[in-house]
PDB file of N, CA and C in Angstrom:
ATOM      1  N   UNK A   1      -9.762 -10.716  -9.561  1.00  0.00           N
ATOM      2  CA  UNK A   1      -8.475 -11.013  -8.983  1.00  0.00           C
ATOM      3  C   UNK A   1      -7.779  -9.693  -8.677  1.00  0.00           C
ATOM      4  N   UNK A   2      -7.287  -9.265  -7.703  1.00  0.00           N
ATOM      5  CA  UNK A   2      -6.273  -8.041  -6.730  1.00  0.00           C
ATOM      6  C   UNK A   2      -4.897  -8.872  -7.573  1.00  0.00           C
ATOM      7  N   UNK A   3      -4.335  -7.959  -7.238  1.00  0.00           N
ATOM      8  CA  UNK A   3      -2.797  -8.218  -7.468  1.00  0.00           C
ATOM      9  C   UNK A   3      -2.247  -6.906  -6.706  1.00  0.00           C
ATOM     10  N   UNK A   4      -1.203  -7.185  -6.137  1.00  0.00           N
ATOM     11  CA  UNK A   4      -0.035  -5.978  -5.533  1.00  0.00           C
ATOM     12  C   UNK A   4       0.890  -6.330  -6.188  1.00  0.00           C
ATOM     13  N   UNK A   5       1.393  -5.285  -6.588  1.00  0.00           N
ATOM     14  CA  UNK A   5       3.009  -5.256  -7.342  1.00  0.00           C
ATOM     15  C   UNK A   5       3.752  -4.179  -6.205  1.00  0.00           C
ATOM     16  N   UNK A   6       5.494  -4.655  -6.392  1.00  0.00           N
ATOM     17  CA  UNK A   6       5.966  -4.044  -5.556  1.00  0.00           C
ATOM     18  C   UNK A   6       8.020  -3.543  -6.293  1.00  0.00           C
ATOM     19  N   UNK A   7       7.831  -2.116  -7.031  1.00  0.00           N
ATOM     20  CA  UNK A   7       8.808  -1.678  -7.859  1.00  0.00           C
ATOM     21  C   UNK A   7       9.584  -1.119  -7.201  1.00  0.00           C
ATOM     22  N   UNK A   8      10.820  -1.196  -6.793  1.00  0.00           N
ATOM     23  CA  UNK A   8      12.075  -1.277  -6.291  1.00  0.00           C
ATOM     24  C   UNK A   8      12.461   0.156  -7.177  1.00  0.00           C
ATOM     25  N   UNK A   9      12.043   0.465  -8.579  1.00  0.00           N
ATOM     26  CA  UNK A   9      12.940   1.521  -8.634  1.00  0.00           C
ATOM     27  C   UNK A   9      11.557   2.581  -9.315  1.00  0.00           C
ATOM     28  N   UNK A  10      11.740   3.495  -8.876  1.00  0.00           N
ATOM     29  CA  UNK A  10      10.477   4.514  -8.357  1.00  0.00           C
ATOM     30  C   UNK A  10       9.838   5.302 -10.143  1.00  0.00           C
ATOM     31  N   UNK A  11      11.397   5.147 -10.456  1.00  0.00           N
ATOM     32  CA  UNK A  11      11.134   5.792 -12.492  1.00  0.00           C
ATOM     33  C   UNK A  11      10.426   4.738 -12.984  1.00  0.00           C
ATOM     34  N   UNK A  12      10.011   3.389 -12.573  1.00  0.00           N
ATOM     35  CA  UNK A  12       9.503   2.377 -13.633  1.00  0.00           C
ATOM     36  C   UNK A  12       8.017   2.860 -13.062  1.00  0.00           C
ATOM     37  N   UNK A  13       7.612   3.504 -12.525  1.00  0.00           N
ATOM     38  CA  UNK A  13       6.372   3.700 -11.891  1.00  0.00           C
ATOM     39  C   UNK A  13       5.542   3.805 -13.235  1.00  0.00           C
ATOM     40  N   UNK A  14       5.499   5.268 -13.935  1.00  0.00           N
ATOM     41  CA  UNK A  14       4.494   5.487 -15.049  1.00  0.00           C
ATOM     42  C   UNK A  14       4.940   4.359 -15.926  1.00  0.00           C
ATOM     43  N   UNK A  15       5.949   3.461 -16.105  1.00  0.00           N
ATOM     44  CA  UNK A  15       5.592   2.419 -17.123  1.00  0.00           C
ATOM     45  C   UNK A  15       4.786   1.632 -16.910  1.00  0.00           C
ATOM     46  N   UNK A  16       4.929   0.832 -15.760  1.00  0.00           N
ATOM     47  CA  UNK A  16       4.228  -0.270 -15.885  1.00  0.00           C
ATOM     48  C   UNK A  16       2.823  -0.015 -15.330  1.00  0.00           C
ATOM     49  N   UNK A  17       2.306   1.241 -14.733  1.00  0.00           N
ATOM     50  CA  UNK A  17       0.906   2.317 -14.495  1.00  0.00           C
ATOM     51  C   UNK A  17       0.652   1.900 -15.981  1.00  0.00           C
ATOM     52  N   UNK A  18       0.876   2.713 -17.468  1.00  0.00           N
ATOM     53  CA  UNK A  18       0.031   2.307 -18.097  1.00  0.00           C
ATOM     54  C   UNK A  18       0.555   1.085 -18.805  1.00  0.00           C
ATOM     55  N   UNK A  19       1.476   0.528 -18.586  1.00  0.00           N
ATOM     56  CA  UNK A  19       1.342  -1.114 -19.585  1.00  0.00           C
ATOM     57  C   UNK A  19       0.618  -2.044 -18.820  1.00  0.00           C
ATOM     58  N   UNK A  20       0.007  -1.888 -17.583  1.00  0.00           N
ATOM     59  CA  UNK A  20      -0.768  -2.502 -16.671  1.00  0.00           C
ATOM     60  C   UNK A  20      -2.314  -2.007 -17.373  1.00  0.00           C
ATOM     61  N   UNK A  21      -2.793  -0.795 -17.688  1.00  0.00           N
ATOM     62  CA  UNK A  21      -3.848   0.268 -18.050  1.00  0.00           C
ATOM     63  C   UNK A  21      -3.776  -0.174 -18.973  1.00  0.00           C
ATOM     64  N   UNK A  22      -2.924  -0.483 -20.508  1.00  0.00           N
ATOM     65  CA  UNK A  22      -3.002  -1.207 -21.421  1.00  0.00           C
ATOM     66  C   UNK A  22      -3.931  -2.697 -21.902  1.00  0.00           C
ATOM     67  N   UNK A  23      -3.717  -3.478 -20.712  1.00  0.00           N
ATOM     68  CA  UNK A  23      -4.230  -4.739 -20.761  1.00  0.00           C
ATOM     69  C   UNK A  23      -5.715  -4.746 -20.989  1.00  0.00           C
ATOM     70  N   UNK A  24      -6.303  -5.657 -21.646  1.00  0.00           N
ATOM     71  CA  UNK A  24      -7.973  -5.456 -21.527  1.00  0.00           C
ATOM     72  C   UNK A  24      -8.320  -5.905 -20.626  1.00  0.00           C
ATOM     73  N   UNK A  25      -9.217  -5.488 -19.473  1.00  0.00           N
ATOM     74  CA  UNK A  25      -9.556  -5.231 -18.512  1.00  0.00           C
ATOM     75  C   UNK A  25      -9.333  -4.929 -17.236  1.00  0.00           C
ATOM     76  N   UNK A  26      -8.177  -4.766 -17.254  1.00  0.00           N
ATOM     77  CA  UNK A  26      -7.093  -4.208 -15.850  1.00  0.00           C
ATOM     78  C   UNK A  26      -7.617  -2.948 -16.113  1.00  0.00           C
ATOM     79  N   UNK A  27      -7.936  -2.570 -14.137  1.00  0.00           N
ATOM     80  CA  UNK A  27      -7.876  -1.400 -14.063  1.00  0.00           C
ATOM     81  C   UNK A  27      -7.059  -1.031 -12.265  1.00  0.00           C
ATOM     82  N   UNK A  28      -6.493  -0.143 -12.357  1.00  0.00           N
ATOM     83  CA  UNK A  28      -5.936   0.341 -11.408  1.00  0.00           C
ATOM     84  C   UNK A  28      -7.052   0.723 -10.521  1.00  0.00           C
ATOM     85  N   UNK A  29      -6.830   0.196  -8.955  1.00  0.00           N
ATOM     86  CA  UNK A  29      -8.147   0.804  -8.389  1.00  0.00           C
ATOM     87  C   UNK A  29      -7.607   1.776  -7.648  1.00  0.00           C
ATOM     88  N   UNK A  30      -5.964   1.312  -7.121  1.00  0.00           N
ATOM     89  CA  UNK A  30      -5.472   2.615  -5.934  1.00  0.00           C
ATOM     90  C   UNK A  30      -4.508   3.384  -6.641  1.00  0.00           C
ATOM     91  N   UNK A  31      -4.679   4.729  -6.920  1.00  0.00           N
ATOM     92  CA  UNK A  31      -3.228   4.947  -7.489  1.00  0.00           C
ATOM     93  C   UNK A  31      -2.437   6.353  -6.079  1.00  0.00           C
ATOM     94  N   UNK A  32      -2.770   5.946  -5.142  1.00  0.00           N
ATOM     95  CA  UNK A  32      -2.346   6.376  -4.300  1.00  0.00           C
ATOM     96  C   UNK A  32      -0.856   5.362  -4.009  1.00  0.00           C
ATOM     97  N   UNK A  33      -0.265   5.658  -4.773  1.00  0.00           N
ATOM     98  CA  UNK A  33       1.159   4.931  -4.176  1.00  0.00           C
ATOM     99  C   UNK A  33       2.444   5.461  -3.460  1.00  0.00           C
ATOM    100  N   UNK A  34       2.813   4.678  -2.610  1.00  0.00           N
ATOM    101  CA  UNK A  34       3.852   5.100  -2.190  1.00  0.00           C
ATOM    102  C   UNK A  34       5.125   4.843  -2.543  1.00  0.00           C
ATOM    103  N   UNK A  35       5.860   6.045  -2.949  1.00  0.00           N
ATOM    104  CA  UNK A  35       6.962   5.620  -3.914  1.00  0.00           C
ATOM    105  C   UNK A  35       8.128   6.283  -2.657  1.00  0.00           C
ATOM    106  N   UNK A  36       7.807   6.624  -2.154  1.00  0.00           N
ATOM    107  CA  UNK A  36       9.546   6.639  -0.604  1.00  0.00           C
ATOM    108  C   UNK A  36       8.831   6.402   0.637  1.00  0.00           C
ATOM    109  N   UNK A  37       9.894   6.738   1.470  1.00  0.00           N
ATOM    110  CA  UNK A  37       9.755   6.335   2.860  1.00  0.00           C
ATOM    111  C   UNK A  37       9.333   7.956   2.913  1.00  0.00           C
ATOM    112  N   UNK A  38       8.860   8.079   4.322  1.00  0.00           N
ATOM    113  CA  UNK A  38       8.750   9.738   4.294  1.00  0.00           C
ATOM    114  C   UNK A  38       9.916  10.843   4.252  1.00  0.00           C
ATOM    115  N   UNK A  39       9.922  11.508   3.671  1.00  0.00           N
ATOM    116  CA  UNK A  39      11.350  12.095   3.922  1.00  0.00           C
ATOM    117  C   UNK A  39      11.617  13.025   5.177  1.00  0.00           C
ATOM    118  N   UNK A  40      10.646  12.850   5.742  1.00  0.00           N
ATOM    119  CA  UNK A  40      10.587  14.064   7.184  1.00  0.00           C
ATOM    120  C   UNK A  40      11.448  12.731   8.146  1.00  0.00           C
ATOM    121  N   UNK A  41      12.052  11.541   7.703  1.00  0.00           N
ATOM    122  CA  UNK A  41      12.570  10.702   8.638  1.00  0.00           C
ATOM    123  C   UNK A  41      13.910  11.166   8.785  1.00  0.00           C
ATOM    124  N   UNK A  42      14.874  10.806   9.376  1.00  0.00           N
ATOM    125  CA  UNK A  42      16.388  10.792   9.854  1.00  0.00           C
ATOM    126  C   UNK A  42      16.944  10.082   8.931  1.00  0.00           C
ATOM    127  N   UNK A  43      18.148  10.331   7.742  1.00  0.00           N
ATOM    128  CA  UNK A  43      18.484   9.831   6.622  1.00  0.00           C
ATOM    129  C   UNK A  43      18.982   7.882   7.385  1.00  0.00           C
ATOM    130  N   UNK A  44      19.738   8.024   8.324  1.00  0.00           N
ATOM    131  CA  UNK A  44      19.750   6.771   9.284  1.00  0.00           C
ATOM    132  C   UNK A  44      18.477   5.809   9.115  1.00  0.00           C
ATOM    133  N   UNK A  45      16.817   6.713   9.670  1.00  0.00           N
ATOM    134  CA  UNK A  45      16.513   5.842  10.220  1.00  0.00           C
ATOM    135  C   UNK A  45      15.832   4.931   8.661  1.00  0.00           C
ATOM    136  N   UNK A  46      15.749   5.574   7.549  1.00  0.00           N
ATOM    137  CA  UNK A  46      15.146   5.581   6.489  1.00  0.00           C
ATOM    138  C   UNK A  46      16.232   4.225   6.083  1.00  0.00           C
ATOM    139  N   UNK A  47      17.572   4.302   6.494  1.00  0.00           N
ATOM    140  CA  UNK A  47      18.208   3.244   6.035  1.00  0.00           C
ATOM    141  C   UNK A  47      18.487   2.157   6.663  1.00  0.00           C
ATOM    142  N   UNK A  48      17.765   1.949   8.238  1.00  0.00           N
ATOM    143  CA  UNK A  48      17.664   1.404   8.961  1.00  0.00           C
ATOM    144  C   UNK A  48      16.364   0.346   8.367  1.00  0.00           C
ATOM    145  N   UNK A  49      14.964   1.297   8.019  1.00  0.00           N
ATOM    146  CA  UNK A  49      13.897   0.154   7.605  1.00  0.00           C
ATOM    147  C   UNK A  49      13.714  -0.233   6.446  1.00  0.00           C
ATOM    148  N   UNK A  50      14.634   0.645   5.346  1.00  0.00           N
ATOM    149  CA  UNK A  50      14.920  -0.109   3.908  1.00  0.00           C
ATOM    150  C   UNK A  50      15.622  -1.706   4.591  1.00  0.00           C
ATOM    151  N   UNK A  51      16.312  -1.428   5.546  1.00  0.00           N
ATOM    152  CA  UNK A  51      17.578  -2.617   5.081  1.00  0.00           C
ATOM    153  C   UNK A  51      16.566  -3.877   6.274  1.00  0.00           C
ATOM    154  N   UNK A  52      15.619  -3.489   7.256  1.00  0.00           N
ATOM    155  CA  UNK A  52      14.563  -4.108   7.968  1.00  0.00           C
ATOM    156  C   UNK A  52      13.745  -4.921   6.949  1.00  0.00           C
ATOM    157  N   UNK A  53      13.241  -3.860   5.736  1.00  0.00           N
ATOM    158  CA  UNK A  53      12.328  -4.548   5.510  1.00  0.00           C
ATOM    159  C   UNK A  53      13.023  -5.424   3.659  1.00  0.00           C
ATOM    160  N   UNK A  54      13.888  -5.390   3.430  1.00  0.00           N
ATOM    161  CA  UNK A  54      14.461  -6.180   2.533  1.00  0.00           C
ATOM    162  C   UNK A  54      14.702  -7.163   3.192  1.00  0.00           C
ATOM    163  N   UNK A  55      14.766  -7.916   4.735  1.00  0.00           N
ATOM    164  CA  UNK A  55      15.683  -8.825   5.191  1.00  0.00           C
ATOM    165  C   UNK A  55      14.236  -9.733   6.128  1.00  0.00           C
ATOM    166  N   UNK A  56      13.186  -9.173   5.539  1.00  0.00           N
ATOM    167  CA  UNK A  56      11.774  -9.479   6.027  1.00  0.00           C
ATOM    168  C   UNK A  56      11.220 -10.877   5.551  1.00  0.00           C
ATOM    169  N   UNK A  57      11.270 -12.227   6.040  1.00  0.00           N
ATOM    170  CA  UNK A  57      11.052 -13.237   5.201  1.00  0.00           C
ATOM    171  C   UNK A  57       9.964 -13.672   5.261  1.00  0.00           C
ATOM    172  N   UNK A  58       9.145 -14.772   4.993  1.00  0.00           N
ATOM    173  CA  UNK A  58       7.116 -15.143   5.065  1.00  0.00           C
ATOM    174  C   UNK A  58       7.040 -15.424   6.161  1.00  0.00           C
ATOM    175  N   UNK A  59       8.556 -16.079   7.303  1.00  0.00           N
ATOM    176  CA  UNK A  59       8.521 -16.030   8.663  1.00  0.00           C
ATOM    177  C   UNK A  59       7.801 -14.947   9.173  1.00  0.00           C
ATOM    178  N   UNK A  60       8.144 -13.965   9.062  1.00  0.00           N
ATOM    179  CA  UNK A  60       8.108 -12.789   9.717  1.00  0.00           C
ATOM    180  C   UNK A  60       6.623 -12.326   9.613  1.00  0.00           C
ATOM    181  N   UNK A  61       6.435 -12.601   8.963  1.00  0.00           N
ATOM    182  CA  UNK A  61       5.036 -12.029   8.340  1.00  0.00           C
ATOM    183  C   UNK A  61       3.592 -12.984   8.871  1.00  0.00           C
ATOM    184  N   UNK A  62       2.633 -12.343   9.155  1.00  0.00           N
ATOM    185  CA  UNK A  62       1.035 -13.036   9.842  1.00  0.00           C
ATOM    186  C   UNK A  62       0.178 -12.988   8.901  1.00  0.00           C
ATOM    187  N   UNK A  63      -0.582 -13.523   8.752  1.00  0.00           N
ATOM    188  CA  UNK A  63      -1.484 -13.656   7.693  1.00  0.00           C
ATOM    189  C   UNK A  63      -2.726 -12.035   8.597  1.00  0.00           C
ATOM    190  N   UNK A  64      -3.292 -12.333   7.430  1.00  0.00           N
ATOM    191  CA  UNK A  64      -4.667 -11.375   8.192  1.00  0.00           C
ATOM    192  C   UNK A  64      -5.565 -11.836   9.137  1.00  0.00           C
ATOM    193  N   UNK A  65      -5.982 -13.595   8.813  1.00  0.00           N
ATOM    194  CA  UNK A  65      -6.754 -13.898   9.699  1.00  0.00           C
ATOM    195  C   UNK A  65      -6.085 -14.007  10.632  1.00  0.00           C
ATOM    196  N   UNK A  66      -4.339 -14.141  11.115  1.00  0.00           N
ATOM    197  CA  UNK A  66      -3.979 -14.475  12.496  1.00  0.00           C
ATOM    198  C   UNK A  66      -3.860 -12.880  13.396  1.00  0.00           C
ATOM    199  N   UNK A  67      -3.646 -12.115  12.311  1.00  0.00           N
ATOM    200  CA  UNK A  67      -3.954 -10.821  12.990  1.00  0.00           C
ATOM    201  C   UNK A  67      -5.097 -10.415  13.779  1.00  0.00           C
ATOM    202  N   UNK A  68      -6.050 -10.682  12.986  1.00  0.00           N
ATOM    203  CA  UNK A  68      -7.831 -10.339  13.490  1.00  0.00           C
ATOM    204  C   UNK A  68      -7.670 -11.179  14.856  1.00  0.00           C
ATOM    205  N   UNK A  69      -6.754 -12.461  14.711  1.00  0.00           N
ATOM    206  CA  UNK A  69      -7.762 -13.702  15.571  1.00  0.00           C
ATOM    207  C   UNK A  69      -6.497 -12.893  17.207  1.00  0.00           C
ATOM    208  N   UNK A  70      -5.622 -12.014  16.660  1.00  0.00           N
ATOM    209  CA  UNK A  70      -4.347 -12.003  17.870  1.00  0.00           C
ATOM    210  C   UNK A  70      -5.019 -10.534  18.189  1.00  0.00           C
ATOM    211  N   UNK A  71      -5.691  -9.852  17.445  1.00  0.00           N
ATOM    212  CA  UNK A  71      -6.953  -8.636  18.217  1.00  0.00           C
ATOM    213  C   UNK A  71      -8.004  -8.680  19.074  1.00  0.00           C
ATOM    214  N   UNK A  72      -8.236 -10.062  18.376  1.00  0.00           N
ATOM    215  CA  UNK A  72      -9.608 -10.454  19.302  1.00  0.00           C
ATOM    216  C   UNK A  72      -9.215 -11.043  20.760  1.00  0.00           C
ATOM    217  N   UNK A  73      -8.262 -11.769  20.675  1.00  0.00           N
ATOM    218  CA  UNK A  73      -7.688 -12.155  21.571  1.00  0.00           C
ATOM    219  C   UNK A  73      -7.434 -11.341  22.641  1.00  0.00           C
ATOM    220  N   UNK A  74      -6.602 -10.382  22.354  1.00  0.00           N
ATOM    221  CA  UNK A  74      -6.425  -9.289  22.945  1.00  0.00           C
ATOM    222  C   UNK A  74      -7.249  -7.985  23.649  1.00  0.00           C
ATOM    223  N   UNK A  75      -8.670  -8.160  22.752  1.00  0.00           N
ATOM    224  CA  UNK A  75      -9.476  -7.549  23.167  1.00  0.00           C
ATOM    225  C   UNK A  75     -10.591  -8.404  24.679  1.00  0.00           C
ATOM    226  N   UNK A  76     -10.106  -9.604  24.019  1.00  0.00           N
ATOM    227  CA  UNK A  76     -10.745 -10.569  25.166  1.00  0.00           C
ATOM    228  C   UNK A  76     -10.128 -10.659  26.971  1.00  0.00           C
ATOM    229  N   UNK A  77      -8.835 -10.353  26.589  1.00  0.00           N
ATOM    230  CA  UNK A  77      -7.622 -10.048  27.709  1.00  0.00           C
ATOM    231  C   UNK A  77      -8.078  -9.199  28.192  1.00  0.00           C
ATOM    232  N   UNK A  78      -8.501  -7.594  27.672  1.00  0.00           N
ATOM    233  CA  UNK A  78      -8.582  -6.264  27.986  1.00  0.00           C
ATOM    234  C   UNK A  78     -10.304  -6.693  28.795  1.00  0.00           C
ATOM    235  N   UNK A  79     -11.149  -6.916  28.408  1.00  0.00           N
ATOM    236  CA  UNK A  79     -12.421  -7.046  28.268  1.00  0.00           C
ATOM    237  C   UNK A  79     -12.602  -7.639  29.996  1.00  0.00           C
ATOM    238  N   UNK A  80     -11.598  -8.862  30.595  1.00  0.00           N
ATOM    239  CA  UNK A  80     -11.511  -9.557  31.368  1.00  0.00           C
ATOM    240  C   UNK A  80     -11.150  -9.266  32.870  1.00  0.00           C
ATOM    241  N   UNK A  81     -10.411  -8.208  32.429  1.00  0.00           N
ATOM    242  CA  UNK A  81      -9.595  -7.063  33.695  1.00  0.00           C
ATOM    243  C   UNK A  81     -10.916  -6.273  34.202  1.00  0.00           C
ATOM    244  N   UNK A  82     -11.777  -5.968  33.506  1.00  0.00           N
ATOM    245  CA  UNK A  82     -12.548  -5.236  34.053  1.00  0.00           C
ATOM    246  C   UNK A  82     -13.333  -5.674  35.159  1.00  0.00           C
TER     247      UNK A  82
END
């Protein structure tokens, strides 16, 4: 079983890293995490896609297979012109 967790405040990071590492048999596979937005952004625009993506509902959101199936699609469009 995967699981994504998603921590809102960036200091709880090393806790729940090892009270997660704690458990018997959990293991962290990515610890490449991203804990900000980039900071090379415009302090604006950084508060522009915090407040985008807090206001983001399951509407909004595609599953994976409708993604693949809206690529293929698309590649079928492109493919057709020729």
């Amino acid at each position: 079983m995967n699981l994504t967790i998603e921590i809102e405040n960036k200091e709880d990071l090393p806790f729940i890293t090892k009270l997660l590492e704690s458990l018997k048999g959990v293991k962290i596979l990515d610890k490449n995490y991203s804990t900000d937005i980039d900071d090379s952004l415009p302090k604006n625009v950084q508060e522009a896609l915090e407040k985008y993506a807090a206001n983001l509902t399951e509407e909004d959101c595609i599953s994976k297979e409708e993604f693949f199936q809206f690529i293929d699609d698309e590649i079928c469009k492109l493919d057709s012109q020729k």
